[in-house]
C-alpha atoms as a PDB file:
ATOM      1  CA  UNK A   1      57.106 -40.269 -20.665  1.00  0.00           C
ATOM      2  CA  UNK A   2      57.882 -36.917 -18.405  1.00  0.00           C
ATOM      3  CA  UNK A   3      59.751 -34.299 -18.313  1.00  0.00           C
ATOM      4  CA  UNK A   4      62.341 -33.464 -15.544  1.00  0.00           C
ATOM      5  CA  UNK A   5      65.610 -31.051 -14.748  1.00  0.00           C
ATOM      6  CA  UNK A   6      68.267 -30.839 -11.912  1.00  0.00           C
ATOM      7  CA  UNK A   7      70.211 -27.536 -10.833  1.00  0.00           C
ATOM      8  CA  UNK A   8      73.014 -27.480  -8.588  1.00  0.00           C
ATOM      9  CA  UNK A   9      74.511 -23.820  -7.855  1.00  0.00           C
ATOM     10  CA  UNK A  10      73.702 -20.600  -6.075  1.00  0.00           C
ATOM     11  CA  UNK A  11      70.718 -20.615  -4.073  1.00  0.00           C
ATOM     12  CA  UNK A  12      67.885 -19.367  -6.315  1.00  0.00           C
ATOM     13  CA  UNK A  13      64.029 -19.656  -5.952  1.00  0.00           C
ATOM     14  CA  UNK A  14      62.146 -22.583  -7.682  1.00  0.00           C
ATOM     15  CA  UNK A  15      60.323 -20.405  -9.789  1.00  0.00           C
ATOM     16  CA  UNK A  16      63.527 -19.350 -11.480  1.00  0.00           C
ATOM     17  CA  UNK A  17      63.726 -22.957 -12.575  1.00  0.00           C
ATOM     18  CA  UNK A  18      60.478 -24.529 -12.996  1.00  0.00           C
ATOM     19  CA  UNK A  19      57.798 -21.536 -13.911  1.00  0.00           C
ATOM     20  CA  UNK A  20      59.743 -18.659 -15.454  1.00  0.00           C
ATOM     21  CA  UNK A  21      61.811 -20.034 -18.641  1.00  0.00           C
ATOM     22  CA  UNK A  22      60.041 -19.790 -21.712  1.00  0.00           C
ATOM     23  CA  UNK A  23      59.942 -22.681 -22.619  1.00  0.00           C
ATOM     24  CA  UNK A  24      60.854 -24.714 -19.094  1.00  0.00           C
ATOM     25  CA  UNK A  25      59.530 -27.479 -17.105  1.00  0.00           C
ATOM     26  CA  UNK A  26      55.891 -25.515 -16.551  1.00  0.00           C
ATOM     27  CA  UNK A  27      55.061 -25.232 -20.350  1.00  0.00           C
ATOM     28  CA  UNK A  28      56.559 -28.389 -20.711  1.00  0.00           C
ATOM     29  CA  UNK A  29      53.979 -29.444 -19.118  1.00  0.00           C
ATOM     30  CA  UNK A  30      51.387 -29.325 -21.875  1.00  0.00           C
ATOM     31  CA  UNK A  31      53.868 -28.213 -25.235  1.00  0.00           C
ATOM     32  CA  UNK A  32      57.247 -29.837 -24.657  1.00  0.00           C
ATOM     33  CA  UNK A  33      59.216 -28.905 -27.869  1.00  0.00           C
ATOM     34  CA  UNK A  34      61.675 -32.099 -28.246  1.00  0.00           C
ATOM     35  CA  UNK A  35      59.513 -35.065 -25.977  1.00  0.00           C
ATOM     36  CA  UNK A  36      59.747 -37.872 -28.394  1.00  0.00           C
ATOM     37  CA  UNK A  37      57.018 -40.075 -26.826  1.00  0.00           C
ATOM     38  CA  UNK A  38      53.601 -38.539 -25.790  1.00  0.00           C
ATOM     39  CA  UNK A  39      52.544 -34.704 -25.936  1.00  0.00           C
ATOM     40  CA  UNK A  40      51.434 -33.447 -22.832  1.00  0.00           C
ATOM     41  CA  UNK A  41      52.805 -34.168 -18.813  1.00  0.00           C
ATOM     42  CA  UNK A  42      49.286 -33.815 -16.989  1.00  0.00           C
ATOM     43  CA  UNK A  43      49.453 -36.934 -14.442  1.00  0.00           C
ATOM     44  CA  UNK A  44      51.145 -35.155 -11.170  1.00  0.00           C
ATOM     45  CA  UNK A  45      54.203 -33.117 -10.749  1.00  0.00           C
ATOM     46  CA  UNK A  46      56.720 -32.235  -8.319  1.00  0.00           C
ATOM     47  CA  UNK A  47      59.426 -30.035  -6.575  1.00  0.00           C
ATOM     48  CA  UNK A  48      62.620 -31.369  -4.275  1.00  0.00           C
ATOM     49  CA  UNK A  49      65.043 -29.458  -2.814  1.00  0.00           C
ATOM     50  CA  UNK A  50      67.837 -28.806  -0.192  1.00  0.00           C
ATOM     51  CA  UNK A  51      68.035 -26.482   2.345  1.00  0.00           C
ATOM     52  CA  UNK A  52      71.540 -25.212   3.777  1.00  0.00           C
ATOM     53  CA  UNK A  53      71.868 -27.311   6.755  1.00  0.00           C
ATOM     54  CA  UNK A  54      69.524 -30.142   6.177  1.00  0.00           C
ATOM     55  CA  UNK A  55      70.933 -32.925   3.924  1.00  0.00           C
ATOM     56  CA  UNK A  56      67.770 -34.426   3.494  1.00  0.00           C
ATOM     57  CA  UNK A  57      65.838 -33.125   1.142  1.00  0.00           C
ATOM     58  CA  UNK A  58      62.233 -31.466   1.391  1.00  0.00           C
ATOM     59  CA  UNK A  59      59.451 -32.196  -1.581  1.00  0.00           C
ATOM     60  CA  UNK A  60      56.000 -30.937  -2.837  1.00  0.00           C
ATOM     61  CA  UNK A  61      54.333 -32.924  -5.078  1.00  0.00           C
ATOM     62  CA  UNK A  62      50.584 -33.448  -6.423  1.00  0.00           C
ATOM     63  CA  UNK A  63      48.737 -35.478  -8.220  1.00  0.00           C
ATOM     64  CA  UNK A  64      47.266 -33.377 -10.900  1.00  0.00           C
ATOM     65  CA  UNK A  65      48.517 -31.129 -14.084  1.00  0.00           C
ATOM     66  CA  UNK A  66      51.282 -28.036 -12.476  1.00  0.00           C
ATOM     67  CA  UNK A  67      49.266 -25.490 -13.966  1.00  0.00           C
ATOM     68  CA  UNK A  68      46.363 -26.187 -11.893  1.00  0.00           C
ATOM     69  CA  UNK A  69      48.182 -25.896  -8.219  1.00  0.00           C
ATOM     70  CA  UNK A  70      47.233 -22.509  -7.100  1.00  0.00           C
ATOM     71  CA  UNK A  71      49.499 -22.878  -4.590  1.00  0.00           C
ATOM     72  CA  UNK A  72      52.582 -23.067  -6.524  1.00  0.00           C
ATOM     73  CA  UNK A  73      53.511 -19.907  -7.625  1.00  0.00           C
ATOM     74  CA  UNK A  74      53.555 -18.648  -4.372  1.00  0.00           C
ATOM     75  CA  UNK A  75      55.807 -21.206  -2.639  1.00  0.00           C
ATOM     76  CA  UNK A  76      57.900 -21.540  -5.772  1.00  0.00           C
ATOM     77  CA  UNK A  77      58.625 -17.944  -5.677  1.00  0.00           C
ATOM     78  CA  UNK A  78      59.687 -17.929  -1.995  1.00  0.00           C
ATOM     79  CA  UNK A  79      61.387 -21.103  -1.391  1.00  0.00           C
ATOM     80  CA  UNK A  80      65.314 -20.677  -2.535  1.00  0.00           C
ATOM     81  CA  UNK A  81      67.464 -23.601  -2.878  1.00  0.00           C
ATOM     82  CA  UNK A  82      71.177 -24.430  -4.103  1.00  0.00           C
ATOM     83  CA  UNK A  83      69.864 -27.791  -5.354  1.00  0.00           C
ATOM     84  CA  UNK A  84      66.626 -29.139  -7.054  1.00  0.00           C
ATOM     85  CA  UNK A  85      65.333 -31.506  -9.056  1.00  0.00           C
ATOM     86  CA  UNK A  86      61.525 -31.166 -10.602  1.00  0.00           C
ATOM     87  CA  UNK A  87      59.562 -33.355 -12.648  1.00  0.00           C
ATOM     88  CA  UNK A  88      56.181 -33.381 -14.699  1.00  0.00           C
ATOM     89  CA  UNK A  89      55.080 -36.666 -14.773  1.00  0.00           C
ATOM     90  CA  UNK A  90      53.207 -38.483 -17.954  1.00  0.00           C
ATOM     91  CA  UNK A  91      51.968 -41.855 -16.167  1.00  0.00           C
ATOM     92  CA  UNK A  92      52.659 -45.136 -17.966  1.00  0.00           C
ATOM     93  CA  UNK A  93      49.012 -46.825 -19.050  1.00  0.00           C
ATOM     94  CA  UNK A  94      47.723 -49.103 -16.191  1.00  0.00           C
ATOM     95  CA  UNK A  95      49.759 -47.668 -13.140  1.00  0.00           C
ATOM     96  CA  UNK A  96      48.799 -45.994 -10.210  1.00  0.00           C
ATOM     97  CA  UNK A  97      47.250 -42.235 -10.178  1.00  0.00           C
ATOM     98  CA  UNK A  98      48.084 -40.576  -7.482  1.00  0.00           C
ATOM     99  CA  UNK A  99      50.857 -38.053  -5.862  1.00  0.00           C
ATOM    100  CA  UNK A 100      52.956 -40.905  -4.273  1.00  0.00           C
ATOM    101  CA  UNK A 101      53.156 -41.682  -8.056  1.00  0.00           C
ATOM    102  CA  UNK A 102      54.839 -38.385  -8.854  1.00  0.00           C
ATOM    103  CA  UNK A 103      58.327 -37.542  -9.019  1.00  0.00           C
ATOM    104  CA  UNK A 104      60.636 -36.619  -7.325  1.00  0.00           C
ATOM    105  CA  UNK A 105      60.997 -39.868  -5.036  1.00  0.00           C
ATOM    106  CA  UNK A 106      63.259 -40.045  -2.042  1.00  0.00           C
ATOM    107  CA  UNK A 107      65.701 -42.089   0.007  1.00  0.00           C
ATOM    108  CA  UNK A 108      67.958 -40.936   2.509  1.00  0.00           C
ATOM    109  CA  UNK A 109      69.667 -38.009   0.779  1.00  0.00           C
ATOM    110  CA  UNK A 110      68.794 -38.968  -2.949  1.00  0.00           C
ATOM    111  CA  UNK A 111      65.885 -37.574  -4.688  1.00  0.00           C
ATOM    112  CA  UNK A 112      65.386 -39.877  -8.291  1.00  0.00           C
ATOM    113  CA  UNK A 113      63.228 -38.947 -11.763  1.00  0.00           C
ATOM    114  CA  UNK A 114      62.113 -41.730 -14.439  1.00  0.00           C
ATOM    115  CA  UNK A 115      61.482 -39.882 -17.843  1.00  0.00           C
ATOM    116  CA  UNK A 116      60.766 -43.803 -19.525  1.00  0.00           C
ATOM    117  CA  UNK A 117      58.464 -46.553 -19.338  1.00  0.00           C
ATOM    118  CA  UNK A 118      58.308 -50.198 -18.450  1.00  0.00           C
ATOM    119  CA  UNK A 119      56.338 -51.471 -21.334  1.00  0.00           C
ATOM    120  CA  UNK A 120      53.756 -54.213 -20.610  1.00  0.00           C
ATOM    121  CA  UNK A 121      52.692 -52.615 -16.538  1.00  0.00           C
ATOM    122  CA  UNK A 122      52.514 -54.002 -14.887  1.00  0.00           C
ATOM    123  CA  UNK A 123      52.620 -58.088 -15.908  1.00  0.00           C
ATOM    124  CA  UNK A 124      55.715 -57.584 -17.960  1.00  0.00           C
ATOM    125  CA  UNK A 125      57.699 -56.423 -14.994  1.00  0.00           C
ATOM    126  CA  UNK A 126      57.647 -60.056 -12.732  1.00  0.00           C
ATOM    127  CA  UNK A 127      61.438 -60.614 -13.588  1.00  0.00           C
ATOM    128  CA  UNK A 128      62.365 -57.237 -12.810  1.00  0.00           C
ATOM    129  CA  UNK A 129      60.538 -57.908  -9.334  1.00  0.00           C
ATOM    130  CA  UNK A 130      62.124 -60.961  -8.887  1.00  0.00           C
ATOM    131  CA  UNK A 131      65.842 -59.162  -8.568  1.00  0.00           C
ATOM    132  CA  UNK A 132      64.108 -57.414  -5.096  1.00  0.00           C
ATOM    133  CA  UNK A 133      63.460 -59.066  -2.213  1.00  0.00           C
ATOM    134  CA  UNK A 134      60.287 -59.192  -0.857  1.00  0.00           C
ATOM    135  CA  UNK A 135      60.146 -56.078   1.613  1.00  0.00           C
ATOM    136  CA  UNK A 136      61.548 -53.601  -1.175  1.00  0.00           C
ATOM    137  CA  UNK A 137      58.566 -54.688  -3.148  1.00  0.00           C
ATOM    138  CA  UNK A 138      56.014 -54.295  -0.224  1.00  0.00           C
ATOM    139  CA  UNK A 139      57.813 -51.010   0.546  1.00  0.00           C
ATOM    140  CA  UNK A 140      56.925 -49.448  -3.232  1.00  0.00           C
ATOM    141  CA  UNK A 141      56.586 -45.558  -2.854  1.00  0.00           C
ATOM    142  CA  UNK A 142      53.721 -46.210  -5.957  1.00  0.00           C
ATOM    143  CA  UNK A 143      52.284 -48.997  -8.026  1.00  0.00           C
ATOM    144  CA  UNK A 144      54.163 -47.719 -11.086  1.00  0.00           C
ATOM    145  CA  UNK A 145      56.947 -48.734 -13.167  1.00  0.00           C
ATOM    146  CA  UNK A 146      58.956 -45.408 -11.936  1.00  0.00           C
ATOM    147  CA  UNK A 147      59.138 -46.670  -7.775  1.00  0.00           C
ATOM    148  CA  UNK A 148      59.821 -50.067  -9.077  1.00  0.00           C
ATOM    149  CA  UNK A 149      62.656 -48.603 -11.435  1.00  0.00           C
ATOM    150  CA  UNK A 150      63.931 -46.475  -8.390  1.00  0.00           C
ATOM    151  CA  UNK A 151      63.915 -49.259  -5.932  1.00  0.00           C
ATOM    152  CA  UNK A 152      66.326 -51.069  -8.055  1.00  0.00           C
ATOM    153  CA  UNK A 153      68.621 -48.133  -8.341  1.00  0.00           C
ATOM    154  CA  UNK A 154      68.129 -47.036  -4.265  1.00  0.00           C
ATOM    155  CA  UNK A 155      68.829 -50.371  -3.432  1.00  0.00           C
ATOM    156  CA  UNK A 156      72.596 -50.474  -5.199  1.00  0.00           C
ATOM    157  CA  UNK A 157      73.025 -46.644  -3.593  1.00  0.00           C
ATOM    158  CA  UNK A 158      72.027 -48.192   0.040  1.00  0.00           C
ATOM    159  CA  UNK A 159      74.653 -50.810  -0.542  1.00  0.00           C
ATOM    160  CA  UNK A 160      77.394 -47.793  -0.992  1.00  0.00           C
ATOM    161  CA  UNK A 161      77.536 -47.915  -5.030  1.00  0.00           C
ATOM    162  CA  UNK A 162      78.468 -44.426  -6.336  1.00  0.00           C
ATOM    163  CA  UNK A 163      76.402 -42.719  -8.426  1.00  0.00           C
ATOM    164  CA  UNK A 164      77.855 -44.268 -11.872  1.00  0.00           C
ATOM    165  CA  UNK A 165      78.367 -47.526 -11.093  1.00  0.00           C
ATOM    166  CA  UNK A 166      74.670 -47.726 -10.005  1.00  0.00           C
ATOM    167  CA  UNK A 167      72.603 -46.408 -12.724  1.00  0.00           C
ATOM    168  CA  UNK A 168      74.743 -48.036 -15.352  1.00  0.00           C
ATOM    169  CA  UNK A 169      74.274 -51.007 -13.579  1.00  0.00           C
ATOM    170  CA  UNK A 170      69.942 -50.565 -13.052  1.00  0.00           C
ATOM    171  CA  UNK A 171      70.067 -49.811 -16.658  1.00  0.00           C
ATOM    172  CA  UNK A 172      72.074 -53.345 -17.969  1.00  0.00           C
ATOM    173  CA  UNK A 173      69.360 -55.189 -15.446  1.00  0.00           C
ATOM    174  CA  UNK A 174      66.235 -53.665 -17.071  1.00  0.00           C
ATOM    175  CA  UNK A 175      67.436 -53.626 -20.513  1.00  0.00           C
ATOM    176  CA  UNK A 176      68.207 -57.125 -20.034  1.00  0.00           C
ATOM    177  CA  UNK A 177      64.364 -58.143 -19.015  1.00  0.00           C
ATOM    178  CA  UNK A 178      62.323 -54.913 -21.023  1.00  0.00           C
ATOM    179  CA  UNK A 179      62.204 -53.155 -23.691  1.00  0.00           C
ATOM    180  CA  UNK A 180      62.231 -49.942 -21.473  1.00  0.00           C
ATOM    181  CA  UNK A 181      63.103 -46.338 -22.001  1.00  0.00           C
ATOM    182  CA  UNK A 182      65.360 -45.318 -18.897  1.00  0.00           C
ATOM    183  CA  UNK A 183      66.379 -41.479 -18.703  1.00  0.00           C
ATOM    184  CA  UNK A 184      66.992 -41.218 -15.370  1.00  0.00           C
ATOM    185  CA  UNK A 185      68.020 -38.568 -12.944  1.00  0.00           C
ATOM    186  CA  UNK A 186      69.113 -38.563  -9.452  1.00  0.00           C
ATOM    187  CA  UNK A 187      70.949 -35.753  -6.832  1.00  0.00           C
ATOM    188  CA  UNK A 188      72.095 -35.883  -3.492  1.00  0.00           C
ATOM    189  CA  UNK A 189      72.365 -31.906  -3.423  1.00  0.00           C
ATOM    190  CA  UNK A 190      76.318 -32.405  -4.319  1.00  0.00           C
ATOM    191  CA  UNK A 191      76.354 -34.504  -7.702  1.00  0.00           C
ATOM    192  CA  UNK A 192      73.583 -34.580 -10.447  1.00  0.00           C
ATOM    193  CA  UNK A 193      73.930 -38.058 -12.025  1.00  0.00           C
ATOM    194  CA  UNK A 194      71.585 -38.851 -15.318  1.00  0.00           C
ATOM    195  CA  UNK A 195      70.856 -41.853 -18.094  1.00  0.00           C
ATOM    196  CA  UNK A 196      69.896 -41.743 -21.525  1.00  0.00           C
ATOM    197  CA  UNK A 197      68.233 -44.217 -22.951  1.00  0.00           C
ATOM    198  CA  UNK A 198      65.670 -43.411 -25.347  1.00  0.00           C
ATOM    199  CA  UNK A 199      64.885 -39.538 -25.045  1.00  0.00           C
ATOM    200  CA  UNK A 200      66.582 -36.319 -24.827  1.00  0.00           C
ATOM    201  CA  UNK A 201      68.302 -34.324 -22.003  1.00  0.00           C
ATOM    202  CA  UNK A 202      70.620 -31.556 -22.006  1.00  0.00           C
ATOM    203  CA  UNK A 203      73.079 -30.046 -20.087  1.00  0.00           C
ATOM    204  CA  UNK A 204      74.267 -26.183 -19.100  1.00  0.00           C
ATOM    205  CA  UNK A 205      77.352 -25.694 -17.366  1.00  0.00           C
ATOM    206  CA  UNK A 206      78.520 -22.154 -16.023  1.00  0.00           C
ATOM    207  CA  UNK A 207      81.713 -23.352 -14.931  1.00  0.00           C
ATOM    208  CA  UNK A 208      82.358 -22.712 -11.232  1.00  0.00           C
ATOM    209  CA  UNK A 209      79.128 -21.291 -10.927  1.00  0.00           C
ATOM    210  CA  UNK A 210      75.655 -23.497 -11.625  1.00  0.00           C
ATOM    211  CA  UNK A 211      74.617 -26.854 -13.822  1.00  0.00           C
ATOM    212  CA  UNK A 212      71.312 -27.123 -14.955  1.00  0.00           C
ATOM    213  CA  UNK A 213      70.381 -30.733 -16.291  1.00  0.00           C
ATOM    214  CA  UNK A 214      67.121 -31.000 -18.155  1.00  0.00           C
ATOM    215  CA  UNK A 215      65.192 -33.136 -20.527  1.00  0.00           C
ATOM    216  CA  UNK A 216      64.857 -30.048 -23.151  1.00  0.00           C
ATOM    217  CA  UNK A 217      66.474 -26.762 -22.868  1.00  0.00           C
ATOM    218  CA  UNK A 218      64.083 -23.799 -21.145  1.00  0.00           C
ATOM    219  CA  UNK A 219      64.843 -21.041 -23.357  1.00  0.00           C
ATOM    220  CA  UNK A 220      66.974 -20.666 -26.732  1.00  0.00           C
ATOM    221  CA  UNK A 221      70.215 -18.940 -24.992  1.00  0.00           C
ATOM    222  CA  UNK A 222      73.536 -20.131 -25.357  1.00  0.00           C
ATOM    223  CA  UNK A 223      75.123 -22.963 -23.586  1.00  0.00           C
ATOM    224  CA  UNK A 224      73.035 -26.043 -23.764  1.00  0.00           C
ATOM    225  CA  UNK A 225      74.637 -29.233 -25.232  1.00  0.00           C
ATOM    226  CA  UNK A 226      73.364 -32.202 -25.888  1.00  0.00           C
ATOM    227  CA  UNK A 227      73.480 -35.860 -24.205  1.00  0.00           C
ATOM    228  CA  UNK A 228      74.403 -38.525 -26.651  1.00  0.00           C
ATOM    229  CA  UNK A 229      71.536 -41.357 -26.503  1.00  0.00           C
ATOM    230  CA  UNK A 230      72.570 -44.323 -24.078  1.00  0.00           C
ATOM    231  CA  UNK A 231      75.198 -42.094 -22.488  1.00  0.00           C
ATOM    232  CA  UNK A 232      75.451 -41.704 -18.412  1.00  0.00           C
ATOM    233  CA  UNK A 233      76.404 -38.128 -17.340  1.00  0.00           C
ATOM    234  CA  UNK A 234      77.945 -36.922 -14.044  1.00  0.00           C
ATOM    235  CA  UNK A 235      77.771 -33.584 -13.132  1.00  0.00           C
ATOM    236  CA  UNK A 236      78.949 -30.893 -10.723  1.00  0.00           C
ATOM    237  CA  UNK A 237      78.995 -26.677 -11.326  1.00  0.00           C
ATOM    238  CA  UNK A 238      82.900 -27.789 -11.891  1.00  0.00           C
ATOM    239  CA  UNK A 239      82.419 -30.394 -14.393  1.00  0.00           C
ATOM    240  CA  UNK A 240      80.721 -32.350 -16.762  1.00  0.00           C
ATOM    241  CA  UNK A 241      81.420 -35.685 -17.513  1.00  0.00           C
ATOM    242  CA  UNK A 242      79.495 -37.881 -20.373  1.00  0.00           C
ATOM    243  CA  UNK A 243      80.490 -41.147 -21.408  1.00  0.00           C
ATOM    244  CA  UNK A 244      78.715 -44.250 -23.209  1.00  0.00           C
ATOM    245  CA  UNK A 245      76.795 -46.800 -20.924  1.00  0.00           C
ATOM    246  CA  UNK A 246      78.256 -50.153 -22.306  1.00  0.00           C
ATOM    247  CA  UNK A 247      75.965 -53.155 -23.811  1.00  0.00           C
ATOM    248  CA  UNK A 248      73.235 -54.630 -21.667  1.00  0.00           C
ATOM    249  CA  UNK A 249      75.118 -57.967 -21.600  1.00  0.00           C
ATOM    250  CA  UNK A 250      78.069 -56.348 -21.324  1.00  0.00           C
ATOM    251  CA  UNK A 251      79.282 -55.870 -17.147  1.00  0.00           C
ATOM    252  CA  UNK A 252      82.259 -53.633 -18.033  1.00  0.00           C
ATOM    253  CA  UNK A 253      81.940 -50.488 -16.436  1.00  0.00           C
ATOM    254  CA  UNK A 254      81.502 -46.929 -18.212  1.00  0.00           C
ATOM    255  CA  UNK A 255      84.627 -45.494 -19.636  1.00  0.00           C
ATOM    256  CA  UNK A 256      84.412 -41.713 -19.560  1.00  0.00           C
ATOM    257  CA  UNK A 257      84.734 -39.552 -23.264  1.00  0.00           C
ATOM    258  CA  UNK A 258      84.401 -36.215 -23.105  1.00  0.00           C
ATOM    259  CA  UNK A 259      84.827 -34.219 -19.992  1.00  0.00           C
ATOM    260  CA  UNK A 260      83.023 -30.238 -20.638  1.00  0.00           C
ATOM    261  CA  UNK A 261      84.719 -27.419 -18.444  1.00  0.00           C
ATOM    262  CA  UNK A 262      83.089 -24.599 -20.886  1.00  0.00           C
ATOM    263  CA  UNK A 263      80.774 -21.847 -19.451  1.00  0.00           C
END
């Protein structure tokens, strides 16, 4: 499993989000407080971000534990953004080392996150293969079960799904071949858009001003709530929107239930 977050609000540096909380995405690193599969998120982490401008997005990523980039504090402390997502990766047994393995991974204007696992790496995944054609599969950003994961989901968001409609609908497909644990995140710098299914994530919401999504809360303050288990979330520094992702052999699409506009 991993560990990730997503912020979309006023431009603030990475550090603010990644190093400094007590309890955030650097210390979850080796003592996450609610990860309910594995303890520590040593195989490769990374940054992406937006600058004003520039919709595609810039990244930093390496292969080994965060607390051993000396680097990091300093560009983390310097480099502001308005939105981010981060990750901390624990690698599924059998797939590829490596920073191309880390998180966050790109396409176009989308950065993605996989806090889950494709049991059975990587001869359990030939039917999930099968639903790619062949130069998606040569095209792999890793040999892991998190590029194969987000080439299904980049593939519906190439073909102009929105946000939603394609991560419910990578969900149903996996679910439907694996036994797989699928919290996923993705941003396009405008929208955060997240799964559930099978660990925790959280959400803040200052309304009008910031969202922070994140598989734990980074300190104890006020304002985090939690995501209901198989739930897809949609958010904006306006709104959050939760509501159930339906059966795996079900092809309705997710009705919304609760709609947050709380600070």
């Amino acid at each position: 499993m991993c560990r990730h977050l997503a912020y979309l609000g006023p431009a603030v540096p990475l550090a603010e989000l990644v190093l400094d909380p007590p309890y955030g995405l650097y210390r979850q690193s080796w003592a996450p407080r609610l990860q309910r599969y594995g303890t520590v998120n040593a195989d490769g982490f990374g940054l992406g971000w937006y600058a004003d401008g520039d919709p595609l997005p810039a990244r930093y990523r390496q292969a080994g534990p965060i607390w051993a980039d000396e680097n990091l504090p300093d560009l983390a402390r310097v480099v502001r953004s308005r939105a981010v997502l981060a990750a901390v990766r624990s690698a599924t047994a059998g797939t590829a080392p490596g920073a191309a393995a880390a998180a966050p991974y790109a396409d176009g204007d989308w950065l993605f996150s996989h806090n889950g696992v494709l049991p059975g790496w990587p001869a359990a995944s030939g039917e999930l293969a099968a639903l790619l054609p062949p130069a998606d599969l040569l095209g792999l950003a890793a040999g892991c079960d998190s590029a194969l994961v987000w080439a299904l989901l980049a593939r519906r968001l190439r073909a102009g799904k929105d946000p939603g409609e394609a991560l419910a609908g990578t969900v149903r497909d996996i679910v439907r071949h694996a036994d797989a644990r699928l919290n996923l995140l993705i941003t396009d710098g405008r929208l955060i858009a997240a799964t559930t299914w099978g660990d925790t994530l959280f959400h803040r919401l200052e309304l009008g001003h910031s969202v922070l999504v994140a598989s734990e809360p980074g300190d104890d303050g006020p304002g985090w709530v939690p995501v209901p288990d198989r739930s897809l979330l949609l958010a904006t520094p306006d709104a959050v929107t939760v509501c159930p992702l339906p059966s795996p052999f079900a092809d309705r699409a997710p009705t919304p239930i609760r709609r947050d506009h709380q600070p």
